[in-house]
PDB file of N, CA and C in Angstrom:
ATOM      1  N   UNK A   1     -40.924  36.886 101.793  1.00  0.00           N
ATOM      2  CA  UNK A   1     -41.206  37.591 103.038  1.00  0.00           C
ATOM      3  C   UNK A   1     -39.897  37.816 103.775  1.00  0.00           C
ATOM      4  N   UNK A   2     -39.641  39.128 104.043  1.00  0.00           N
ATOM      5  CA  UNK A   2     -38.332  39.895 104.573  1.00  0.00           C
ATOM      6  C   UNK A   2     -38.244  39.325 106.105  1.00  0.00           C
ATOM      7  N   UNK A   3     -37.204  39.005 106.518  1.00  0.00           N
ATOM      8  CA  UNK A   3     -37.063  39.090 108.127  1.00  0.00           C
ATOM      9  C   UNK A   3     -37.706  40.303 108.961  1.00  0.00           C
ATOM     10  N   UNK A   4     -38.093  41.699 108.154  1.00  0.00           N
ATOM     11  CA  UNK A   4     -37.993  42.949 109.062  1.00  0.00           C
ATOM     12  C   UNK A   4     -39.565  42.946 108.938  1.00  0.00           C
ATOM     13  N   UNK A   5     -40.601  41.541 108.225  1.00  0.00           N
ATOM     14  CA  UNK A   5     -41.675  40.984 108.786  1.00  0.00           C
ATOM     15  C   UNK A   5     -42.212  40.387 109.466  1.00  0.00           C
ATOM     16  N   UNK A   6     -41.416  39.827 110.045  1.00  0.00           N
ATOM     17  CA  UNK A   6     -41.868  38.993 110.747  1.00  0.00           C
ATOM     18  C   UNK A   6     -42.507  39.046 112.287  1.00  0.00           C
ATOM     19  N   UNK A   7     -43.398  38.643 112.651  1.00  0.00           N
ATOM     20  CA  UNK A   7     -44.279  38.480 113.833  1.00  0.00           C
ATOM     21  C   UNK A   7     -43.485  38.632 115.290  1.00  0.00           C
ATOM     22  N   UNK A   8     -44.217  40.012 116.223  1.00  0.00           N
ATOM     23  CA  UNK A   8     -43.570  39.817 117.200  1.00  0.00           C
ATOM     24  C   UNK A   8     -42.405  41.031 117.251  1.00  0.00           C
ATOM     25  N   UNK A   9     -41.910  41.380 115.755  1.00  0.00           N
ATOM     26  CA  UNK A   9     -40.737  42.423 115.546  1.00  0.00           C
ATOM     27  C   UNK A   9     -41.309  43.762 116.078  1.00  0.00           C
ATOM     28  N   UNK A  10     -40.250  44.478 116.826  1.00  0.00           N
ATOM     29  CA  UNK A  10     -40.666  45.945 117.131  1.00  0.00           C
ATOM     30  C   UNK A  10     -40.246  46.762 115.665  1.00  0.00           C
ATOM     31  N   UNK A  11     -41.725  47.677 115.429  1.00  0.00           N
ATOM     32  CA  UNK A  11     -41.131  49.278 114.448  1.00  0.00           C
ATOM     33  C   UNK A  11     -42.072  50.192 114.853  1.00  0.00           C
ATOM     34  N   UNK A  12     -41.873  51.290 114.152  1.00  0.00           N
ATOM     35  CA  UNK A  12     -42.083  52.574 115.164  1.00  0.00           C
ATOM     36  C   UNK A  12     -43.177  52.921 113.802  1.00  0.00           C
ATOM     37  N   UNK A  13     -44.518  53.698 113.873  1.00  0.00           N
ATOM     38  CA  UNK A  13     -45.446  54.490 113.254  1.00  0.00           C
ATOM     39  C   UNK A  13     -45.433  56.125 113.548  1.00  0.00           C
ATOM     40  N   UNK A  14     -45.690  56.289 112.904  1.00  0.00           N
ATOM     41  CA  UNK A  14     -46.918  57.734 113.425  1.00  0.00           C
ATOM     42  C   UNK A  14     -47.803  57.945 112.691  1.00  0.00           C
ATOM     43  N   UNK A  15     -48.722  58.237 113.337  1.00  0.00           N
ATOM     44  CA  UNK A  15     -50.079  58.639 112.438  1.00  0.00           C
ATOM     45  C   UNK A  15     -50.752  60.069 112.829  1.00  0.00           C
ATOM     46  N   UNK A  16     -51.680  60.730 112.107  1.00  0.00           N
ATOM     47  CA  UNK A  16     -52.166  61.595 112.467  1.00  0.00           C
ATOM     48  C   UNK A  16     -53.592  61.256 112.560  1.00  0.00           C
ATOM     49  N   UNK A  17     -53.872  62.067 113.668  1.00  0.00           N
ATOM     50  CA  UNK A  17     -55.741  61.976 113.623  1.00  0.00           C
ATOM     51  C   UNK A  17     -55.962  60.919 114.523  1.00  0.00           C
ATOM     52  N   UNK A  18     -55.373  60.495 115.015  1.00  0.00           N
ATOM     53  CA  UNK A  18     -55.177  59.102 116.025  1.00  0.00           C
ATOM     54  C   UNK A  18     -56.073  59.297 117.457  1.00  0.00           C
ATOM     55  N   UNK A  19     -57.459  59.666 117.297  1.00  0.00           N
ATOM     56  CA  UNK A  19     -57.908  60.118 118.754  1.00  0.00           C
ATOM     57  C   UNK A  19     -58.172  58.969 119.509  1.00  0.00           C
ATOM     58  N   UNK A  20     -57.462  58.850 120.692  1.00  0.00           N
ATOM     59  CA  UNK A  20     -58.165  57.922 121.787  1.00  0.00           C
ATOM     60  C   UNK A  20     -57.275  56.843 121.877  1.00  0.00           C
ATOM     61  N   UNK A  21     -56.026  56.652 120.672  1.00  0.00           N
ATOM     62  CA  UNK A  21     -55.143  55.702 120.260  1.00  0.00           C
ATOM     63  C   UNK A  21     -54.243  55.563 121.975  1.00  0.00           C
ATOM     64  N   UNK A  22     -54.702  54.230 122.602  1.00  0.00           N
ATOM     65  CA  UNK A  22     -53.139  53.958 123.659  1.00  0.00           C
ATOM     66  C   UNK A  22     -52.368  52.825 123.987  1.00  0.00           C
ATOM     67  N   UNK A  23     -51.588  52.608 124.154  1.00  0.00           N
ATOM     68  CA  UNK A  23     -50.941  51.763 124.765  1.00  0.00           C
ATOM     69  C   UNK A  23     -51.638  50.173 124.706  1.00  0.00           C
ATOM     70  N   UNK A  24     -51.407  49.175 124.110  1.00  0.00           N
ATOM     71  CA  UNK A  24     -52.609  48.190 124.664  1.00  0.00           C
ATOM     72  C   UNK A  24     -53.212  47.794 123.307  1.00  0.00           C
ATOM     73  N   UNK A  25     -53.799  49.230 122.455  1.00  0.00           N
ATOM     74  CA  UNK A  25     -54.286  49.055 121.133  1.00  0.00           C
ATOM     75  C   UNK A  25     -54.048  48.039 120.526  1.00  0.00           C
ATOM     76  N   UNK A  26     -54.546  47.885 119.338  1.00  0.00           N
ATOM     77  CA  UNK A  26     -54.250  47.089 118.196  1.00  0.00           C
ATOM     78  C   UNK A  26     -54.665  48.065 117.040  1.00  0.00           C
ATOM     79  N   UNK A  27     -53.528  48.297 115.797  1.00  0.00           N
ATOM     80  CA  UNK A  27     -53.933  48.853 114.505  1.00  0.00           C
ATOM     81  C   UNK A  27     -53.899  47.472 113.519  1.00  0.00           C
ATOM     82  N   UNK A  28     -54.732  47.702 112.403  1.00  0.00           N
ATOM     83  CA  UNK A  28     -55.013  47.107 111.489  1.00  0.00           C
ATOM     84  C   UNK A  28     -55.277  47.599 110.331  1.00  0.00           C
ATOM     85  N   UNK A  29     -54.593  47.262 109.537  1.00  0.00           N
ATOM     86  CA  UNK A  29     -54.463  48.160 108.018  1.00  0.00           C
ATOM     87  C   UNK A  29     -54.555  47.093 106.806  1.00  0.00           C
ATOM     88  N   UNK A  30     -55.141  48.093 105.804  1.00  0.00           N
ATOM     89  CA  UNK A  30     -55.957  47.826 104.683  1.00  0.00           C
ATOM     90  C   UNK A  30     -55.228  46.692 104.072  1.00  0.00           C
ATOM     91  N   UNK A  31     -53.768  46.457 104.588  1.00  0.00           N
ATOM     92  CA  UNK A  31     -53.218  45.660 103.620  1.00  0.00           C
ATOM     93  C   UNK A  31     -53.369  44.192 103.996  1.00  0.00           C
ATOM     94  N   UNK A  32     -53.769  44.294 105.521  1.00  0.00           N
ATOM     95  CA  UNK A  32     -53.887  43.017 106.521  1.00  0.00           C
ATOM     96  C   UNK A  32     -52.767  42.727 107.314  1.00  0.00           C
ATOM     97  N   UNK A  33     -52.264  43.683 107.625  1.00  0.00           N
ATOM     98  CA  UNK A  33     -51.124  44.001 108.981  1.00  0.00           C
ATOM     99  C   UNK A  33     -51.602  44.005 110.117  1.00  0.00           C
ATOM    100  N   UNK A  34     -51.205  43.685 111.185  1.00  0.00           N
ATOM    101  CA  UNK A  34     -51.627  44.090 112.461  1.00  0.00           C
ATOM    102  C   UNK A  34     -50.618  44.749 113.422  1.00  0.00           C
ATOM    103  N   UNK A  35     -50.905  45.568 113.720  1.00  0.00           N
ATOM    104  CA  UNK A  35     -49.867  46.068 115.259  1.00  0.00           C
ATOM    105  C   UNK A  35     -50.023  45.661 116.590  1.00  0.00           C
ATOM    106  N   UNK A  36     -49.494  45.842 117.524  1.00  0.00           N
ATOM    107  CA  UNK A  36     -49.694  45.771 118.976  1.00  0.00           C
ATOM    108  C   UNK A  36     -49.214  47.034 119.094  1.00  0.00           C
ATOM    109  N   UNK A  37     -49.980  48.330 119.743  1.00  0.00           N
ATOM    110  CA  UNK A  37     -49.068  48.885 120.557  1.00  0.00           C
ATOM    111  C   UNK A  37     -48.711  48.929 121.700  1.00  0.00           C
ATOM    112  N   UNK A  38     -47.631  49.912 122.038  1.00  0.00           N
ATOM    113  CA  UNK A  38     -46.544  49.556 123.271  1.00  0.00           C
ATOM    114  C   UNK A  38     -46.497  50.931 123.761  1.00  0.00           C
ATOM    115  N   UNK A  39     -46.777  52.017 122.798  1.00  0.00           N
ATOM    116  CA  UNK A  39     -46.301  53.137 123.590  1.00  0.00           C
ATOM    117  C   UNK A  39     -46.989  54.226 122.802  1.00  0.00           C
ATOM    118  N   UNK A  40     -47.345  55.580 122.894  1.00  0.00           N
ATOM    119  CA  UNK A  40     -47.547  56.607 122.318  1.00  0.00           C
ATOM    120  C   UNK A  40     -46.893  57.781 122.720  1.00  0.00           C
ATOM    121  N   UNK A  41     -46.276  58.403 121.596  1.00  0.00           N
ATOM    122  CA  UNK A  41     -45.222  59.875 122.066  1.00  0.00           C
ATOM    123  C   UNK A  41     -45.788  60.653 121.330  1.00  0.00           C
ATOM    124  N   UNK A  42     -46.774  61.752 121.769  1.00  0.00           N
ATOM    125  CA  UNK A  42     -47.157  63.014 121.133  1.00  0.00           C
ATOM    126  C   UNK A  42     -46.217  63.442 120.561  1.00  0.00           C
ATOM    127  N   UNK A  43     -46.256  64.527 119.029  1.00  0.00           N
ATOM    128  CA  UNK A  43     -45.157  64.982 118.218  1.00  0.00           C
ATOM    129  C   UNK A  43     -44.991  66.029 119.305  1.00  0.00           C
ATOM    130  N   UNK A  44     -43.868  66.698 118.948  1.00  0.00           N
ATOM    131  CA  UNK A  44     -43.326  67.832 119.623  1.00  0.00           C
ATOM    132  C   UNK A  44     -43.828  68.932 118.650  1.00  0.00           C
ATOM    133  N   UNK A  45     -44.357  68.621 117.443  1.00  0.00           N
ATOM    134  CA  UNK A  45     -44.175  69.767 116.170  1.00  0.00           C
ATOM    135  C   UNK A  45     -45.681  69.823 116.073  1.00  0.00           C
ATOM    136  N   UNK A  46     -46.349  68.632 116.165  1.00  0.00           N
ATOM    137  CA  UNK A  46     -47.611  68.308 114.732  1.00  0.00           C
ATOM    138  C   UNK A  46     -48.385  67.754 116.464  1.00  0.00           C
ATOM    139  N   UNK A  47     -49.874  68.934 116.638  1.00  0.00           N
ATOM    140  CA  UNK A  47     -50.434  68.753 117.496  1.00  0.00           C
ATOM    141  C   UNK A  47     -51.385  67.401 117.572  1.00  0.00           C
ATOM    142  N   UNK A  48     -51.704  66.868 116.033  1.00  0.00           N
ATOM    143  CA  UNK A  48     -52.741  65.731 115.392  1.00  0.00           C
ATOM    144  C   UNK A  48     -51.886  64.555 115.286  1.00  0.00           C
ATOM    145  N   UNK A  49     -50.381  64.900 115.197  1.00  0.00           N
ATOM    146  CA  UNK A  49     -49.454  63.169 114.755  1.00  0.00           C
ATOM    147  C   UNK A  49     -49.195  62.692 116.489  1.00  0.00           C
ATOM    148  N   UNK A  50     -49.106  61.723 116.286  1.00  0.00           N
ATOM    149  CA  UNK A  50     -48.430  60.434 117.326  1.00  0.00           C
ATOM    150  C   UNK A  50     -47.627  59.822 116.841  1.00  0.00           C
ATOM    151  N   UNK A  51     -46.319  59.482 117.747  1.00  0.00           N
ATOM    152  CA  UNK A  51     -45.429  58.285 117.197  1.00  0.00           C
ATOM    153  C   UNK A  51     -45.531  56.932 117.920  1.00  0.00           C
ATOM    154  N   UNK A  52     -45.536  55.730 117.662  1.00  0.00           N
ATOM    155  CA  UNK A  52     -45.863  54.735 118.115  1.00  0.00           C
ATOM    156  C   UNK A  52     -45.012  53.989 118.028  1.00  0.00           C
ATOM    157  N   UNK A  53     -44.739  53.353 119.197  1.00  0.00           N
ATOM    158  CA  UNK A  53     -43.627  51.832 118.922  1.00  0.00           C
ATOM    159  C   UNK A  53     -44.808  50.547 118.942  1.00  0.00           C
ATOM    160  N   UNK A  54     -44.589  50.085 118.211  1.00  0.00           N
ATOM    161  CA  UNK A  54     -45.402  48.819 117.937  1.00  0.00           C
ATOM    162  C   UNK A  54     -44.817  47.536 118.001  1.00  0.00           C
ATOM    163  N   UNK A  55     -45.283  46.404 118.183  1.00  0.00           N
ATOM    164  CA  UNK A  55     -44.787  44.904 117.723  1.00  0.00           C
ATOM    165  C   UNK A  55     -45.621  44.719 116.458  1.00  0.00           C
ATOM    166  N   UNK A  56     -45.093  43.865 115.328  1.00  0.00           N
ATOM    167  CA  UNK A  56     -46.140  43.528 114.326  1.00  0.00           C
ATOM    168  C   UNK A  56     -46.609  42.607 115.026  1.00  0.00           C
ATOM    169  N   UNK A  57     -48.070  41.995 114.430  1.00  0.00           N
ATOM    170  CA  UNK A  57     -48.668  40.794 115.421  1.00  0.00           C
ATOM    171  C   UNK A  57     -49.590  39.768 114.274  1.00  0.00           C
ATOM    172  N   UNK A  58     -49.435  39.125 114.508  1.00  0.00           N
ATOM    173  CA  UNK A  58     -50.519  38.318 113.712  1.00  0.00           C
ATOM    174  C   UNK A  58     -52.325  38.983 113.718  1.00  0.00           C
ATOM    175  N   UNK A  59     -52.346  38.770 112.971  1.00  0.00           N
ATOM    176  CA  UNK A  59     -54.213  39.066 112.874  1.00  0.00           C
ATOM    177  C   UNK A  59     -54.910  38.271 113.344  1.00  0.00           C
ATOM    178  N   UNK A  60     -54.693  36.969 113.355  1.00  0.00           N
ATOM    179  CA  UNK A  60     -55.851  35.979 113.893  1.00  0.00           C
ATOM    180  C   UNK A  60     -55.506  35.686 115.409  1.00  0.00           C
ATOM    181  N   UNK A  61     -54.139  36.465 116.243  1.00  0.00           N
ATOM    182  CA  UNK A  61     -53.582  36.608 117.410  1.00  0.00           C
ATOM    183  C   UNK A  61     -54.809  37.948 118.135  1.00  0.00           C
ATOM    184  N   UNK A  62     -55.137  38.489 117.439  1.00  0.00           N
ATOM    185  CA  UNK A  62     -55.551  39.185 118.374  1.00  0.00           C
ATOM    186  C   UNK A  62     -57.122  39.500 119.251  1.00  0.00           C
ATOM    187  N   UNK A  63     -56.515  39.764 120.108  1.00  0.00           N
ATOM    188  CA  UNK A  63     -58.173  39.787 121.226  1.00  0.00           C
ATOM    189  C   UNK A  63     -59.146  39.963 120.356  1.00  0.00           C
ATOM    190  N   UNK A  64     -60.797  39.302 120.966  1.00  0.00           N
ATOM    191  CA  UNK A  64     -61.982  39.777 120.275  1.00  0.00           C
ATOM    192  C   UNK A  64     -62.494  41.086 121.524  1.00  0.00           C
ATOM    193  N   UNK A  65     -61.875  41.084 122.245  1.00  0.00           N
ATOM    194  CA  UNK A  65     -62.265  42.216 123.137  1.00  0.00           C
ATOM    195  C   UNK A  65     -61.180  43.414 123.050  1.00  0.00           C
ATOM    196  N   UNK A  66     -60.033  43.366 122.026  1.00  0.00           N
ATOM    197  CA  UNK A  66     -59.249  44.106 121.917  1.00  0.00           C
ATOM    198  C   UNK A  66     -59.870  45.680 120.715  1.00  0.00           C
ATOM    199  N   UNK A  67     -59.706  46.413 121.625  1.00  0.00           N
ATOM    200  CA  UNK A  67     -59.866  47.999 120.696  1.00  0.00           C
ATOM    201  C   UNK A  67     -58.908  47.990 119.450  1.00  0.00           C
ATOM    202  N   UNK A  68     -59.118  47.858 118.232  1.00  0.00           N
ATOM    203  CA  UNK A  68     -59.133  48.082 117.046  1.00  0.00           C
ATOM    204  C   UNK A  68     -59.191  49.075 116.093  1.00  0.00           C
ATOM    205  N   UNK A  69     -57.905  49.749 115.821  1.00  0.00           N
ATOM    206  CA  UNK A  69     -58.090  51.284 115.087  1.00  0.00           C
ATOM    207  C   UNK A  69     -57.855  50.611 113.157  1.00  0.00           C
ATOM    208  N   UNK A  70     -58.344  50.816 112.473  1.00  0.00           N
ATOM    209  CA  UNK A  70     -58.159  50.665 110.905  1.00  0.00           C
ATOM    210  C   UNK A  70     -57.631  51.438 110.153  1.00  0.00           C
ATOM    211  N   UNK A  71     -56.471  51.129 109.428  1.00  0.00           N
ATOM    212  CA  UNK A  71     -55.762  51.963 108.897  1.00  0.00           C
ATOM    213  C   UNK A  71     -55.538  51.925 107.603  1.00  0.00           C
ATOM    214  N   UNK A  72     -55.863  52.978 106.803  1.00  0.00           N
ATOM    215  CA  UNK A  72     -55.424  53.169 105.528  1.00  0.00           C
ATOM    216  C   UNK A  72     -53.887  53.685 105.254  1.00  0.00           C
ATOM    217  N   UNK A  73     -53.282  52.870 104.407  1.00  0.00           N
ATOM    218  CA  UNK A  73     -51.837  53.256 104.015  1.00  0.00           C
ATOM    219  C   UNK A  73     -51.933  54.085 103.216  1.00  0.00           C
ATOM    220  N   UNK A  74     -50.904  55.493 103.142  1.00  0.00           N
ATOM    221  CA  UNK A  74     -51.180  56.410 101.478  1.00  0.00           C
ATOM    222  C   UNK A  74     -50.038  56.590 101.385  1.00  0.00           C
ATOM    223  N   UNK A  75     -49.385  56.496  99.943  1.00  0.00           N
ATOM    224  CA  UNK A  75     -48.504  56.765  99.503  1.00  0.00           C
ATOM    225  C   UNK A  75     -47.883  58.071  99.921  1.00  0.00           C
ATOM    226  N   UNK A  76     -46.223  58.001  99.931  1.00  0.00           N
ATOM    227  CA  UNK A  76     -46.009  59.569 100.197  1.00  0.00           C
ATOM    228  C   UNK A  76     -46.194  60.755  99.024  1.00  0.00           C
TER     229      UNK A  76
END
């Protein structure tokens, strides 16, 4: 396990199709990642993408009252 995993670290997403996604969220993906987000920046280009600064977060850290988006990873 890489340092640029570890819990708490800021990295940046974007996703598309992201309706309702803000600030506060939590994403969770297929692989068993969790995010916190921190921020959302509409694309300037792509009316459906968002860019996101996130903290990674533990999974068993997070709220049971926390909004929860699920995410599938796809290869490029």
């Amino acid at each position: 396990m890489g340092a640029r995993r570890q819990p708490y670290t800021p990295c940046k997403l974007y996703i598309d199709g992201a309706e309702g996604l803000s600030a506060g969220d939590y994403i969770v993906t297929s692989g068993g990642s969790a995010y916190l987000v921190q921020s959302v920046r509409p694309s300037p280009s792509k009316p459906e993408r968002v860019y996101l600064a996130c903290l990674r977060w533990p999974c068993d850290q997070i709220p049971d009252d926390a909004r929860c988006y699920q995410l599938n990873w796809y290869r490029r």
